[in-house]
C-alpha atoms as a PDB file:
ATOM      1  CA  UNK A   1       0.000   0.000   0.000  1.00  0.00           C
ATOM      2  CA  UNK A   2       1.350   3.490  -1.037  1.00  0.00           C
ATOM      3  CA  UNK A   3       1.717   5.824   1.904  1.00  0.00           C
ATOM      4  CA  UNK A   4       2.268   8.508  -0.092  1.00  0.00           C
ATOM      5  CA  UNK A   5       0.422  10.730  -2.848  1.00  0.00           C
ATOM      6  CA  UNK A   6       1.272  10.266  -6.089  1.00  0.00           C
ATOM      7  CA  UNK A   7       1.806  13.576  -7.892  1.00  0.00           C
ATOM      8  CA  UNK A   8      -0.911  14.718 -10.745  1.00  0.00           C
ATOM      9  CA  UNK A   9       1.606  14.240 -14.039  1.00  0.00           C
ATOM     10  CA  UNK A  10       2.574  10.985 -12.520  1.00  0.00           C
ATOM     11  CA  UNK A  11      -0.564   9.512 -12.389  1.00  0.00           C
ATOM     12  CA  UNK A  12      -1.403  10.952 -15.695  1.00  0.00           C
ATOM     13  CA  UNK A  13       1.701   9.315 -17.022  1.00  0.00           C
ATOM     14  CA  UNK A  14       0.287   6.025 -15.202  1.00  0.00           C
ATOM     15  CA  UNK A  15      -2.833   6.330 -17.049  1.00  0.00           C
ATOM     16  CA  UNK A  16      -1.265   6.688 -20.570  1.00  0.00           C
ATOM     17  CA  UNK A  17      -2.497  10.171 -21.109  1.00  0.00           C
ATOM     18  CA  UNK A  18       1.034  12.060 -21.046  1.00  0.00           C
ATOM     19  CA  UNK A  19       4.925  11.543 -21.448  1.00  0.00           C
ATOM     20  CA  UNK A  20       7.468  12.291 -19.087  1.00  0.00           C
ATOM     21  CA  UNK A  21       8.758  15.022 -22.383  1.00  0.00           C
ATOM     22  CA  UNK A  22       4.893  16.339 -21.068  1.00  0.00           C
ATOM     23  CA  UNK A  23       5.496  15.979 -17.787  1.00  0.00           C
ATOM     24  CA  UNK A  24       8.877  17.970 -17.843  1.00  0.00           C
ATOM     25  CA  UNK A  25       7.025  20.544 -20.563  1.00  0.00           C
ATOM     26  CA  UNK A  26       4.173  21.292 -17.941  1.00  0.00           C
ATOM     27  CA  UNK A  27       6.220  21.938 -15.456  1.00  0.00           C
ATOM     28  CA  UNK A  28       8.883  24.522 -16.928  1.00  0.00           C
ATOM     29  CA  UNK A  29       5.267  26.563 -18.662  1.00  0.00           C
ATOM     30  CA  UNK A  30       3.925  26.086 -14.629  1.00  0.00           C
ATOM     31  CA  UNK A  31       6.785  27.753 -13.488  1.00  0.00           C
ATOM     32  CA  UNK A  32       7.180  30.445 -15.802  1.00  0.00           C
ATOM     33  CA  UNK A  33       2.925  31.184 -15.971  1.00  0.00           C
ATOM     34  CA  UNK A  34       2.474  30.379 -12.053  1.00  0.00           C
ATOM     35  CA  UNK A  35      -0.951  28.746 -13.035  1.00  0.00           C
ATOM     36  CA  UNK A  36      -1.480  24.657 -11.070  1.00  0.00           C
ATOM     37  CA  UNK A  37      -0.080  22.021 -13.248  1.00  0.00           C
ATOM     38  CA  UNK A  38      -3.320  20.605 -14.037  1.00  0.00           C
ATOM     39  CA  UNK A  39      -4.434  23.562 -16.213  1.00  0.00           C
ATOM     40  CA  UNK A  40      -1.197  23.904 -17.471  1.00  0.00           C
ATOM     41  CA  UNK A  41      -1.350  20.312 -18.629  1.00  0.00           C
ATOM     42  CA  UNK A  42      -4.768  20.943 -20.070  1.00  0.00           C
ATOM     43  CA  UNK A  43      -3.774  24.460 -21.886  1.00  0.00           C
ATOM     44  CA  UNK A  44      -0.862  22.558 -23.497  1.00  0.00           C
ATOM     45  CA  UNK A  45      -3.394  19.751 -25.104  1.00  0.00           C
ATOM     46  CA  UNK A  46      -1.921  17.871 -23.641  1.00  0.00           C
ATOM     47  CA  UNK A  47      -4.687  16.071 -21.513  1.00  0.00           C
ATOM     48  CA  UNK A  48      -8.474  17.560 -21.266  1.00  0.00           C
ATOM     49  CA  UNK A  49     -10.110  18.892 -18.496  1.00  0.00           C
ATOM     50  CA  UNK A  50     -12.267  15.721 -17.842  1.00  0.00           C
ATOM     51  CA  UNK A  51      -8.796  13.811 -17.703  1.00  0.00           C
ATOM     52  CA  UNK A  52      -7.466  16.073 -14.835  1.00  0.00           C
ATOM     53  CA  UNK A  53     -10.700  15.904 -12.978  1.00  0.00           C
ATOM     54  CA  UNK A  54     -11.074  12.098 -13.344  1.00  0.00           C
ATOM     55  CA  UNK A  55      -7.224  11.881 -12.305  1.00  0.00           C
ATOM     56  CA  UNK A  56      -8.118  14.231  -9.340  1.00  0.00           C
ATOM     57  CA  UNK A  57     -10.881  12.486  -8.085  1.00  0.00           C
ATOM     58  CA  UNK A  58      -8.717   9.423  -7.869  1.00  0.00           C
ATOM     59  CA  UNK A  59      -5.679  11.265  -6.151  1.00  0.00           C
ATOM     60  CA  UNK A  60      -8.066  12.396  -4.150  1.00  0.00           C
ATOM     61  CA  UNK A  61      -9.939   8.764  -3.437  1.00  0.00           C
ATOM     62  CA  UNK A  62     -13.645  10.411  -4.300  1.00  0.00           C
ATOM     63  CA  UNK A  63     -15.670   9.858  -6.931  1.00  0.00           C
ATOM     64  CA  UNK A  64     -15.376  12.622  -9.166  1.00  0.00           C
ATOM     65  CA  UNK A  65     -19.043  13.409  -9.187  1.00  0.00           C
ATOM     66  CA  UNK A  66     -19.830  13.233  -4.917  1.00  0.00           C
ATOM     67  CA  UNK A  67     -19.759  16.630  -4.291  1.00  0.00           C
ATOM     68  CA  UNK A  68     -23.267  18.016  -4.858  1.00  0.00           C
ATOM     69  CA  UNK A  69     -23.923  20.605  -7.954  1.00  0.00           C
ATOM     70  CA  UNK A  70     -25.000  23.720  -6.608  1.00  0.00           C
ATOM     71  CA  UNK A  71     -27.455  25.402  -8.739  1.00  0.00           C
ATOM     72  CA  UNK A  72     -30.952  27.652  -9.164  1.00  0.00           C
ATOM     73  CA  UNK A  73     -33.152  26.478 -11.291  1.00  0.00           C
ATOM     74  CA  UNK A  74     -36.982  25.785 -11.660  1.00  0.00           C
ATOM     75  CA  UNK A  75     -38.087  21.968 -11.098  1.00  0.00           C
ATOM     76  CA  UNK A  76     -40.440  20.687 -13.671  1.00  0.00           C
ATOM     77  CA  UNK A  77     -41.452  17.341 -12.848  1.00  0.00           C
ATOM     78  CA  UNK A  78     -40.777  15.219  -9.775  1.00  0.00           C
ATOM     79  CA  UNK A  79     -41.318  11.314  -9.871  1.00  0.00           C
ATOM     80  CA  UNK A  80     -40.754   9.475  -6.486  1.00  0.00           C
ATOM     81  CA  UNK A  81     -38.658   6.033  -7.455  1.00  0.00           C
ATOM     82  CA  UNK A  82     -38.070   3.494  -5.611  1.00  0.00           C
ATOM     83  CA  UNK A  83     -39.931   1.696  -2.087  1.00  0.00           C
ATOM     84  CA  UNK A  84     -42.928   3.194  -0.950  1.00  0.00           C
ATOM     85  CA  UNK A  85     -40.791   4.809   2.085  1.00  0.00           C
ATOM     86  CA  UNK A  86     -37.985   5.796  -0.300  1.00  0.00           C
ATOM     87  CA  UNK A  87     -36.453   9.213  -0.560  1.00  0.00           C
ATOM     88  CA  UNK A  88     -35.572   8.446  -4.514  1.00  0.00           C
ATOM     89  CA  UNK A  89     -36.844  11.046  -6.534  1.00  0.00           C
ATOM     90  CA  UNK A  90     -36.051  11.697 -10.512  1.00  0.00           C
ATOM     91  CA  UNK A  91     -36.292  15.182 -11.054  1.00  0.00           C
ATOM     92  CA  UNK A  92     -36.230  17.290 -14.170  1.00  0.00           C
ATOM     93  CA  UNK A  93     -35.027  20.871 -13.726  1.00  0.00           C
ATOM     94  CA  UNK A  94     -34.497  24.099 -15.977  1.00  0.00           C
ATOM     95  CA  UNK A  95     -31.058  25.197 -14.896  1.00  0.00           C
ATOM     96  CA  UNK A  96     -31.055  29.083 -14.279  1.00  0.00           C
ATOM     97  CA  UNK A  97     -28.066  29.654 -12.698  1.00  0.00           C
ATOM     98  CA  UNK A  98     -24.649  27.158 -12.433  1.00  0.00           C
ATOM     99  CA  UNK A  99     -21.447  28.522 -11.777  1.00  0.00           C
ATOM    100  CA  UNK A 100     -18.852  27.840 -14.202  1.00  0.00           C
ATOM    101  CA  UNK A 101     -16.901  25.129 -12.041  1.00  0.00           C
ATOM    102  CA  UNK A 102     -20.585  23.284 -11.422  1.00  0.00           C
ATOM    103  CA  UNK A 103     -21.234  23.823 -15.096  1.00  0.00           C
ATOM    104  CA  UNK A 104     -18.046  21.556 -15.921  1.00  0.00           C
ATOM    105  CA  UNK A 105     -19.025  19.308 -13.436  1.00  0.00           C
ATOM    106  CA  UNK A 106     -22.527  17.948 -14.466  1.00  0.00           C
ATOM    107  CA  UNK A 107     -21.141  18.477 -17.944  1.00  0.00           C
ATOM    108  CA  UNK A 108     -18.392  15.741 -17.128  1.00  0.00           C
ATOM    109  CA  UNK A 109     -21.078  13.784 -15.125  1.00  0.00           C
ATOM    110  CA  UNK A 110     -23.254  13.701 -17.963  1.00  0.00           C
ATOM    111  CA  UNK A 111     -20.993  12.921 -20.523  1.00  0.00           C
ATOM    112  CA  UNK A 112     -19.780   9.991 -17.654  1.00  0.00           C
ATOM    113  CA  UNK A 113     -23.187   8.748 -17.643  1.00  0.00           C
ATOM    114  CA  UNK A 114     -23.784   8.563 -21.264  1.00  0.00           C
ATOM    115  CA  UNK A 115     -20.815   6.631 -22.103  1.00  0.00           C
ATOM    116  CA  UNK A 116     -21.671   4.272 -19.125  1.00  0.00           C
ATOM    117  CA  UNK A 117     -24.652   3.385 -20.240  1.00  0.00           C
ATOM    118  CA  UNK A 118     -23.566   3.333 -23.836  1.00  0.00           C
ATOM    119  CA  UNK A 119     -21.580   0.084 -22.394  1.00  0.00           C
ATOM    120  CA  UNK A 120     -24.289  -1.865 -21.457  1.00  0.00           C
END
């Protein structure tokens, strides 16, 4: 068992997604920008967004999508699921307001849900 954290371009290099020429690369254009090596990563094309995040979530031993979206927004349908005691609900909404980091999040969450049930 690993006691310690692995750092971010390490366990992207783990997952196939960059080289340690990226690795090296990111870090010189961190340095000289002062901007956190996972949006440096992602500003060099090297890796996208949804590949930091995913890596994140892993560094960080949570799913990526726990954390609850914080949003206003106007419900328009509610459909209990579930046992009769259940708190399951489905519920459709009209998003009014999402801040930009939510706004990436459900978008990665969707796009997450969609290919997982693409596998089945």
């Amino acid at each position: 068992m690993r006691t310690t954290r692995l750092k971010l371009g390490e366990m992207l290099k783990e997952a196939g997604l960059v080289s340690d020429e990226q690795i090296d690369a990111a870090l010189k254009e961190q340095k000289r920008r002062k901007k956190p090596i996972g949006d440096t990563f992602v500003d060099l094309g090297f890796v996208t967004e949804k590949d930091i995040a995913e890596t994140l979530a892993i560094q960080l031993e949570v799913p990526f999508d726990s954390m609850p979206i914080f949003a206003t927004g106007e419900v328009m349908w509610i459909k209990k699921v579930g046992e009769e005691n259940s708190k399951m609900f489905e519920v459709g909404v009209v998003f009014k307001g999402v801040s930009q980091i939510d706004q990436k999040r459900l978008k990665m969450y969707i796009e997450n849900e969609i290919k997982e049930r693409r596998k089945t």
